[in-house]
C-alpha atoms as a PDB file:
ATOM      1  CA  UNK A   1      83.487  90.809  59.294  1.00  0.00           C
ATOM      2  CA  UNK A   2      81.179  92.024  61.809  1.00  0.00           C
ATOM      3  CA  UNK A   3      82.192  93.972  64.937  1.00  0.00           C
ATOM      4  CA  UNK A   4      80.410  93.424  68.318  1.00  0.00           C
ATOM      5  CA  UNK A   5      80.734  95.174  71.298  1.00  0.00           C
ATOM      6  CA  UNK A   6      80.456  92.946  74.507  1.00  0.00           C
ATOM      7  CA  UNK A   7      79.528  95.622  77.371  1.00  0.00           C
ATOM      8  CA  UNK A   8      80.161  94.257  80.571  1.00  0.00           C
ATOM      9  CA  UNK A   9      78.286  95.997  83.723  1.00  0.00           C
ATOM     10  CA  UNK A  10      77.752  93.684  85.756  1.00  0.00           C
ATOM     11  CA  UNK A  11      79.871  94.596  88.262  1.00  0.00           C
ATOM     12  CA  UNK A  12      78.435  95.129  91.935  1.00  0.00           C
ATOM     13  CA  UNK A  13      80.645  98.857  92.628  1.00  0.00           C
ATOM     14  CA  UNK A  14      80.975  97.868  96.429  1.00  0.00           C
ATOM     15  CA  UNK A  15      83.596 100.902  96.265  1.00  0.00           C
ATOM     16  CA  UNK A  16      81.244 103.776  94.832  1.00  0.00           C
ATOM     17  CA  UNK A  17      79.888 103.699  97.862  1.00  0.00           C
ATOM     18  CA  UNK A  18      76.097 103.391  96.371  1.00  0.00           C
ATOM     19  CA  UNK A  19      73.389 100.776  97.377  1.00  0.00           C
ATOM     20  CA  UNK A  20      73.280 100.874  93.151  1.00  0.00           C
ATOM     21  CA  UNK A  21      76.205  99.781  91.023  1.00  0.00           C
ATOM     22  CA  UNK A  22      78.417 102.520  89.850  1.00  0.00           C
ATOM     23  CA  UNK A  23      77.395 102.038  86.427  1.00  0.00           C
ATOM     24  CA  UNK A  24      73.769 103.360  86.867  1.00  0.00           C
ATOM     25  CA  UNK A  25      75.280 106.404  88.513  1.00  0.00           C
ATOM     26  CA  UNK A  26      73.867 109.602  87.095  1.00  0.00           C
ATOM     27  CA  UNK A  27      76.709 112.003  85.361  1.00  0.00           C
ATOM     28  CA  UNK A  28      75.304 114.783  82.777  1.00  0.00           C
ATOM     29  CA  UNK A  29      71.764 113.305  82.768  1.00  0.00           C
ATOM     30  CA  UNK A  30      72.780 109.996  81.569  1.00  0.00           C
ATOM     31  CA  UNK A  31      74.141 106.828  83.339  1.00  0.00           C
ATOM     32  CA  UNK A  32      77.438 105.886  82.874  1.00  0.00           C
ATOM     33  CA  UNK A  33      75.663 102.853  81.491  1.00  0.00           C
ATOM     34  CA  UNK A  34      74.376 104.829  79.030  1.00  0.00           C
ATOM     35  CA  UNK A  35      77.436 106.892  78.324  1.00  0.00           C
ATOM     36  CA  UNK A  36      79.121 103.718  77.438  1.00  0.00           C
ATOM     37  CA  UNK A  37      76.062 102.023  75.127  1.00  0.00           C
ATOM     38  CA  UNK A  38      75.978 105.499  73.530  1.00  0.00           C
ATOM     39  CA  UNK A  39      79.083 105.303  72.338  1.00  0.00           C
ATOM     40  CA  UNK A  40      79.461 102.058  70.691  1.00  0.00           C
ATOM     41  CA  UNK A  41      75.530 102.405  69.346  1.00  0.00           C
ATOM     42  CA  UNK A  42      76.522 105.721  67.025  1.00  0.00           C
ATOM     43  CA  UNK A  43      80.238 104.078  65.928  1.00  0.00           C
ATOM     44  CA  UNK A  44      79.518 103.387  62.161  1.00  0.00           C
ATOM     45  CA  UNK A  45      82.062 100.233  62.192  1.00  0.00           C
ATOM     46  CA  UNK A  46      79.672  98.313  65.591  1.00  0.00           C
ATOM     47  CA  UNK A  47      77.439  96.041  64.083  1.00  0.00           C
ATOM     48  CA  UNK A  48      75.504  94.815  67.151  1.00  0.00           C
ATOM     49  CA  UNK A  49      76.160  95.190  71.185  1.00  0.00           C
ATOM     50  CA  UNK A  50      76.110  92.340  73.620  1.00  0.00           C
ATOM     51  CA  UNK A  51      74.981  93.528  77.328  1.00  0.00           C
ATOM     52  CA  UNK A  52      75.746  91.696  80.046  1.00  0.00           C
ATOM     53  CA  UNK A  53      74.452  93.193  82.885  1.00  0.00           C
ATOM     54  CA  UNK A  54      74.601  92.259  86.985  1.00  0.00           C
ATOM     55  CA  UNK A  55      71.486  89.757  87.416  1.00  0.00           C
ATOM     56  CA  UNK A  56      70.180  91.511  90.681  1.00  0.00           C
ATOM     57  CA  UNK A  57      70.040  94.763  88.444  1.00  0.00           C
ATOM     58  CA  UNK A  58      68.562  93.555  85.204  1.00  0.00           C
ATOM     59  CA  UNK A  59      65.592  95.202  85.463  1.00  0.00           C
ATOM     60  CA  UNK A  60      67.572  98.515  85.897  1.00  0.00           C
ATOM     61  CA  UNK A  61      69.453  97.755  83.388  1.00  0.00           C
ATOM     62  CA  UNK A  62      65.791  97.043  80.470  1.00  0.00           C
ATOM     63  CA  UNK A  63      64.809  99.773  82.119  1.00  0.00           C
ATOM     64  CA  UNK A  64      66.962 102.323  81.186  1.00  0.00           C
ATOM     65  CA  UNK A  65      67.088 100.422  77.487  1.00  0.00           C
ATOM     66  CA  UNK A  66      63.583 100.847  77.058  1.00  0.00           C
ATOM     67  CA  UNK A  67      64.340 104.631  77.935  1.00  0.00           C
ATOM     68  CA  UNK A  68      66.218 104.694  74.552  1.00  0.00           C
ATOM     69  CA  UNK A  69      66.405 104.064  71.126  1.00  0.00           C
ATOM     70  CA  UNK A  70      69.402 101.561  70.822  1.00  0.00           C
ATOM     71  CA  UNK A  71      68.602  99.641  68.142  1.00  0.00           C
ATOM     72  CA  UNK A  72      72.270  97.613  67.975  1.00  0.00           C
ATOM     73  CA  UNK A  73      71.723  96.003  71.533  1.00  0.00           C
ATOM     74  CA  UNK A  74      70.553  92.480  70.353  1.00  0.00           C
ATOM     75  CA  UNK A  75      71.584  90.340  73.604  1.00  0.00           C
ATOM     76  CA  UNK A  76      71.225  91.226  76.923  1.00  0.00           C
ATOM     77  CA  UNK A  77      72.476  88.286  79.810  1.00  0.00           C
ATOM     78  CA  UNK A  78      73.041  88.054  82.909  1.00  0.00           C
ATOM     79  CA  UNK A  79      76.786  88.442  83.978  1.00  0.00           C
ATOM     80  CA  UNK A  80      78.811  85.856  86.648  1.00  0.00           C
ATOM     81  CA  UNK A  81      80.412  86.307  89.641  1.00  0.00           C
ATOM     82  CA  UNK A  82      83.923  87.496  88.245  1.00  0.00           C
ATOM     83  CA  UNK A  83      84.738  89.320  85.066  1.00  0.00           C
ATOM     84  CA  UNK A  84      86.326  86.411  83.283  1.00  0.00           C
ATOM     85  CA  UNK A  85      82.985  84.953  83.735  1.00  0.00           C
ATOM     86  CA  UNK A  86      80.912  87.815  82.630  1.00  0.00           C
ATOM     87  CA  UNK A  87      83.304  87.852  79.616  1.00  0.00           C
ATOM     88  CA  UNK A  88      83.158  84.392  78.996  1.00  0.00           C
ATOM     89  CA  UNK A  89      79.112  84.913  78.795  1.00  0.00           C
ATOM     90  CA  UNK A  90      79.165  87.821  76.297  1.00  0.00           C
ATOM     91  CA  UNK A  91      82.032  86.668  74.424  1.00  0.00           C
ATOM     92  CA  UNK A  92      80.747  83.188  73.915  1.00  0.00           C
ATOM     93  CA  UNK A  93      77.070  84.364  72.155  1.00  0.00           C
ATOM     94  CA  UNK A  94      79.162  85.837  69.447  1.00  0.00           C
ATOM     95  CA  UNK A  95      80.197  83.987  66.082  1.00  0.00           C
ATOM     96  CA  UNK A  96      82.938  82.517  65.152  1.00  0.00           C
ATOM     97  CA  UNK A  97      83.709  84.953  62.107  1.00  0.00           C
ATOM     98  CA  UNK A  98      83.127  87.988  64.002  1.00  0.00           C
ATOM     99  CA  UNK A  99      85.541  90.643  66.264  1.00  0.00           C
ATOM    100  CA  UNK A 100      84.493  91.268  69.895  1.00  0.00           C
ATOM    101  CA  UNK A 101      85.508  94.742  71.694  1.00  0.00           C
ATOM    102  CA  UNK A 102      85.235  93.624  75.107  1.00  0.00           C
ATOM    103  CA  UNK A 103      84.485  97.027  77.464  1.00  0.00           C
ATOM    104  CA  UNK A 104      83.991  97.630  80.654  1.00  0.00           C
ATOM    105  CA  UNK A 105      80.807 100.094  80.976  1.00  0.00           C
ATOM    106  CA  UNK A 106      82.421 102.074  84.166  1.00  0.00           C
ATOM    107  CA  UNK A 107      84.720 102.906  81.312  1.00  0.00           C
ATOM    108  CA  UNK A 108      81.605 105.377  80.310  1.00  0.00           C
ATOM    109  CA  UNK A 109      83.413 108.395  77.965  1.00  0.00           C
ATOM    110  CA  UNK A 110      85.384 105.930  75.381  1.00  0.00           C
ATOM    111  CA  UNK A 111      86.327 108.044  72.521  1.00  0.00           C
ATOM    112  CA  UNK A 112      85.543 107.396  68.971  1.00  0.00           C
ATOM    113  CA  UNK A 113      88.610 107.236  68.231  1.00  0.00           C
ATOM    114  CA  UNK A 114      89.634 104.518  70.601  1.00  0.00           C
ATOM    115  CA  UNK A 115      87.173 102.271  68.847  1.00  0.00           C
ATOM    116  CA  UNK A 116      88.046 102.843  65.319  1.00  0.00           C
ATOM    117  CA  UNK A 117      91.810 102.035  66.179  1.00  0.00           C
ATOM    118  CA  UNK A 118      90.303  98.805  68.057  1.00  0.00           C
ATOM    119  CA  UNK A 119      88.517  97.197  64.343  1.00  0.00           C
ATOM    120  CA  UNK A 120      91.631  98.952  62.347  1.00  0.00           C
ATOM    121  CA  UNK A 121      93.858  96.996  64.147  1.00  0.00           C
ATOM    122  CA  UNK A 122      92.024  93.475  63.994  1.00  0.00           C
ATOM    123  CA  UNK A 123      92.390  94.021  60.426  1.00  0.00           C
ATOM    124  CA  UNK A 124      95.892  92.445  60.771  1.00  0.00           C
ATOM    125  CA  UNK A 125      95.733  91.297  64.468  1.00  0.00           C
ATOM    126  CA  UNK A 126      94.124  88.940  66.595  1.00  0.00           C
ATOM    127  CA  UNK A 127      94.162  90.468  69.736  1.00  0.00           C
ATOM    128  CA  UNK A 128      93.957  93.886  70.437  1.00  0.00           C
ATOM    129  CA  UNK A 129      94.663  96.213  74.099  1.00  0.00           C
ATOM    130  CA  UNK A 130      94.166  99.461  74.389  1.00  0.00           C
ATOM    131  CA  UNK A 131      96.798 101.499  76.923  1.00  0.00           C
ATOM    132  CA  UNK A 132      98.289 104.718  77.280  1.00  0.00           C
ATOM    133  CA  UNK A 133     101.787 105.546  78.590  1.00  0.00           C
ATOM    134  CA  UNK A 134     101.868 106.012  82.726  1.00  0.00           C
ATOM    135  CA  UNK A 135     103.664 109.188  83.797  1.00  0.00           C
ATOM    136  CA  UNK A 136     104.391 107.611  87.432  1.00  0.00           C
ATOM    137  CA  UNK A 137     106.992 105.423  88.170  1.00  0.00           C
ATOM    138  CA  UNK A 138     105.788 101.702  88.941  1.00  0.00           C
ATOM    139  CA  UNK A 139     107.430 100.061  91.822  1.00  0.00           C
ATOM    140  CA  UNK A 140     107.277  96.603  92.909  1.00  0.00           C
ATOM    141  CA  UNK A 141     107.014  95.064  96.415  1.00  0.00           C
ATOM    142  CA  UNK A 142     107.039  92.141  98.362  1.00  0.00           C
ATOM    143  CA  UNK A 143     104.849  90.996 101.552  1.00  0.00           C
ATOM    144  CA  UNK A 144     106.610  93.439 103.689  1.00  0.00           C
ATOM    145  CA  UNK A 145     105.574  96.060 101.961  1.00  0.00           C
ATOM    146  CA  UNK A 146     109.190  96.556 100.690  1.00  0.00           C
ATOM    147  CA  UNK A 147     110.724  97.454  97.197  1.00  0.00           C
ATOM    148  CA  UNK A 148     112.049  94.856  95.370  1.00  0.00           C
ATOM    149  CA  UNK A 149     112.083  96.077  91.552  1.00  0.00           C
ATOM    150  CA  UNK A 150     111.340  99.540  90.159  1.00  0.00           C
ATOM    151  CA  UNK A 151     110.733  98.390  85.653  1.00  0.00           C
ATOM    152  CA  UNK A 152     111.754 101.139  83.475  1.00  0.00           C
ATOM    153  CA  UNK A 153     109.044 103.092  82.695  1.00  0.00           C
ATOM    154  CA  UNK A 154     109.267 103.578  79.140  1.00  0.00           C
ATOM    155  CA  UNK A 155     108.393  99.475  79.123  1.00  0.00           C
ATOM    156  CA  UNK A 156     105.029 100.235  80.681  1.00  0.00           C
ATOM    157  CA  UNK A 157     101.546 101.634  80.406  1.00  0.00           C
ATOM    158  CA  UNK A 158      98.235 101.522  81.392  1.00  0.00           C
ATOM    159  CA  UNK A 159      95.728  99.145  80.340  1.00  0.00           C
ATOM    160  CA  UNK A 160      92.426 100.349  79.092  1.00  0.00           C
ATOM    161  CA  UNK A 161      89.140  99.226  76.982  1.00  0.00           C
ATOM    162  CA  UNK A 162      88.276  98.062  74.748  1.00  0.00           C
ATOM    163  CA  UNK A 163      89.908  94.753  74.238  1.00  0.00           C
ATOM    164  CA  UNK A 164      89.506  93.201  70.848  1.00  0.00           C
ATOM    165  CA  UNK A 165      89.968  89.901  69.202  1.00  0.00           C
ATOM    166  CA  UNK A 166      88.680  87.523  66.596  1.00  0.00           C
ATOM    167  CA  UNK A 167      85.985  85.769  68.549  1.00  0.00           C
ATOM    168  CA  UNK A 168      86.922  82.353  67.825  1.00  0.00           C
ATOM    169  CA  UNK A 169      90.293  83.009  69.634  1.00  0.00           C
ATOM    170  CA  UNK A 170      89.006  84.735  73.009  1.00  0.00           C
ATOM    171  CA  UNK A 171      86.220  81.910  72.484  1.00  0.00           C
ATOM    172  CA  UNK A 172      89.695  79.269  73.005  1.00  0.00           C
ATOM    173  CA  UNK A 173      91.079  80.653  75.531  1.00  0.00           C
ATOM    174  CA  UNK A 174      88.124  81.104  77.858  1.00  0.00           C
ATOM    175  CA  UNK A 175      87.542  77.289  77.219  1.00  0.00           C
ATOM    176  CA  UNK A 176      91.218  76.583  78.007  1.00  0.00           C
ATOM    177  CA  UNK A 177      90.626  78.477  81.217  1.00  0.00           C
ATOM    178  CA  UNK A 178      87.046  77.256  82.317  1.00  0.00           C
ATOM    179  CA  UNK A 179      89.136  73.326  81.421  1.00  0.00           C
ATOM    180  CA  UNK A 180      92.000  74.347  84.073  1.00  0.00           C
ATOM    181  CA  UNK A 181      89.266  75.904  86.119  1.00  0.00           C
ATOM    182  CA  UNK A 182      91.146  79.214  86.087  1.00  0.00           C
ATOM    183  CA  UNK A 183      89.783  82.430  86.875  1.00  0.00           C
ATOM    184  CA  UNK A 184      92.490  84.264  88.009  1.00  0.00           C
ATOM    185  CA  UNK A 185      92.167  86.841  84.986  1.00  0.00           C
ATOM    186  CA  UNK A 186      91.281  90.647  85.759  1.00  0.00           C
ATOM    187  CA  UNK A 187      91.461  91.234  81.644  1.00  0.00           C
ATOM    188  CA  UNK A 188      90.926  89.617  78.503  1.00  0.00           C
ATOM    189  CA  UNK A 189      94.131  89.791  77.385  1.00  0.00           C
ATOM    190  CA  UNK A 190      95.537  88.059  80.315  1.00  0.00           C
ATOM    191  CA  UNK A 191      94.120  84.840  78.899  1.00  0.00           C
ATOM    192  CA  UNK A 192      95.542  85.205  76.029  1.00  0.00           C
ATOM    193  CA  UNK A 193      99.072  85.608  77.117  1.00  0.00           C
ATOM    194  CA  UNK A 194      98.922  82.858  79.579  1.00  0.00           C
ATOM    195  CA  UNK A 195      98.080  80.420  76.827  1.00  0.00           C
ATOM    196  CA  UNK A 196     100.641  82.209  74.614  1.00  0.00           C
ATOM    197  CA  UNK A 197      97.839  81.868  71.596  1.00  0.00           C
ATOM    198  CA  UNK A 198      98.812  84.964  69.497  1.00  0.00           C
ATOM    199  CA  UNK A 199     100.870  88.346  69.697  1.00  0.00           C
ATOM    200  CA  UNK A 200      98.977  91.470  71.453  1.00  0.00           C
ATOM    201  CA  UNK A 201      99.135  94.391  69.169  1.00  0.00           C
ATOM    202  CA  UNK A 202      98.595  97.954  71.259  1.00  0.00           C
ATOM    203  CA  UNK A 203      96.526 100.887  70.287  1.00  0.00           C
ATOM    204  CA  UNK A 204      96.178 103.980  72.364  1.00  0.00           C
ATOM    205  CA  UNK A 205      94.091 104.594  74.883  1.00  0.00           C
ATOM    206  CA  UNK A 206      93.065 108.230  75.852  1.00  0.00           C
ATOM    207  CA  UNK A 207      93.166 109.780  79.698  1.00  0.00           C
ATOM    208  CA  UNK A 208      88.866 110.141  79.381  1.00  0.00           C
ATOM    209  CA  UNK A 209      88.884 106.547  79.218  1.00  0.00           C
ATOM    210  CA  UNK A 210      89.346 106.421  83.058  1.00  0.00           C
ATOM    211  CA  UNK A 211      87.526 103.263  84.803  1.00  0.00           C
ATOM    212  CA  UNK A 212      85.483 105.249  87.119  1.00  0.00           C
ATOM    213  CA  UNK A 213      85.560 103.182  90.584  1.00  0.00           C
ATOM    214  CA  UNK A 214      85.095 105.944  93.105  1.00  0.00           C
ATOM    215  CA  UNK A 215      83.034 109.167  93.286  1.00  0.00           C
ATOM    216  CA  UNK A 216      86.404 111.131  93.207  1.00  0.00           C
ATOM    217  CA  UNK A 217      87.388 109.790  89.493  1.00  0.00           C
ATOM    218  CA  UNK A 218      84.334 111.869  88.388  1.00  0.00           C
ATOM    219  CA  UNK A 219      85.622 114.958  89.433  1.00  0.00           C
ATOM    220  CA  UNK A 220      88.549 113.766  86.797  1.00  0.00           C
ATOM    221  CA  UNK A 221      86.554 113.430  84.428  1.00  0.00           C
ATOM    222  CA  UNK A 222      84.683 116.806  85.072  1.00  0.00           C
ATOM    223  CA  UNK A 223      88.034 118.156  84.535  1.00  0.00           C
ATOM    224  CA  UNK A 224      88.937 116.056  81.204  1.00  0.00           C
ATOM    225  CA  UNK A 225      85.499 117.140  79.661  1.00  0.00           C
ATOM    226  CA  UNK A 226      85.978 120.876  79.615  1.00  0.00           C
END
């Protein structure tokens, strides 16, 4: 079956404080853009790689393709105003009898590893998350800023990306969503637990994998690369 990675950077980074999108920020001579194509374009199991890029950037974005030599990156299309809808776009181009890893490209130093346990585990599953365990504990509040539930954390963890399923099922629930006119998703796999249309296996996630969404999470990563 053939694996394609839907990239989403289309996002506008209003919190990078940048008159750019934080995904065509510069780290080690490369984009994070680039980072993120990079690492899907050398993964042996990627067949092809869906961009979807922010429309008022696109020529950024073909810009800094025509810089390299991807030769998986067969779409490129211009992303909506939410995430859902940029997801919607990438994930709908795909065919029926394929997987999808759906990644955010702020989430620029995705390991190998992280990949090849997304496509393992669509061997048996539909839907795939990636997540590592949280080391904080979580607290809930209400509108007055108050605590009203502190979960055990052993129940919880971080989400990541990729997220993975067989197309034809995250193809089903966007259209159950764009029916109900719903687009109160931040993540893939949201939609497919509010429609209850199939089990969400787990894979883990690595600490690199950070969504980079100020200048200060770089300095993490600094750290995480030595």
């Amino acid at each position: 079956m053939k694996n394609i990675a839907v990239i989403l950077a289309s996002g506008s980074g209003e919190r990078f404080g940048e008159n750019i999108p934080k995904q065509f920020f510069i780290f080690k001579g490369k984009t994070l853009l680039e980072h993120s194509l990079d690492a899907f374009e050398k993964n042996e199991y990627i067949n092809e790689i869906f961009l979807v890029t922010n429309p008022k950037f696109r020529d950024l974005a073909e810009e800094i393709l025509s810089k390299n030599s991807y030769k998986k990156i067969t779409k490129v299309l211009n992303g909506g105003k939410t995430r859902v809808e940029s997801s919607y776009i990438g994930t709908k181009e795909a065919p029926d009898n394929s997987n999808v890893l759906i990644h955010d490209a702020v989430r620029a130093f995705v390991t190998q590893d992280i990949i090849n346990r997304n496509i393992e585990a669509l061997n048996k599953y539909q839907a795939v998350g990636t997540a590592i365990e949280t080391v904080d504990t979580i607290i809930q509040v209400d509108e007055n800023n108050c605590i009203t539930n502190i979960p055990a954390r052993s129940s919880l963890k971080r989400v990541q990306t990729p997220q993975s399923f067989r197309a034809e099922l995250i193809k089903k629930a966007h259209k159950m969503a764009l029916e109900e006119n719903n687009q109160n998703f931040t993540d893939d796999c949201g939609l497919i637990l509010q429609y209850k249309l199939a089990p969400i296996h787990i894979v883990e996630g690595d600490e690199i994998n950070l969504k980079i969404t100020q200048k200060s999470d770089l300095e993490i990563i600094e750290n995480l690369w030595k």
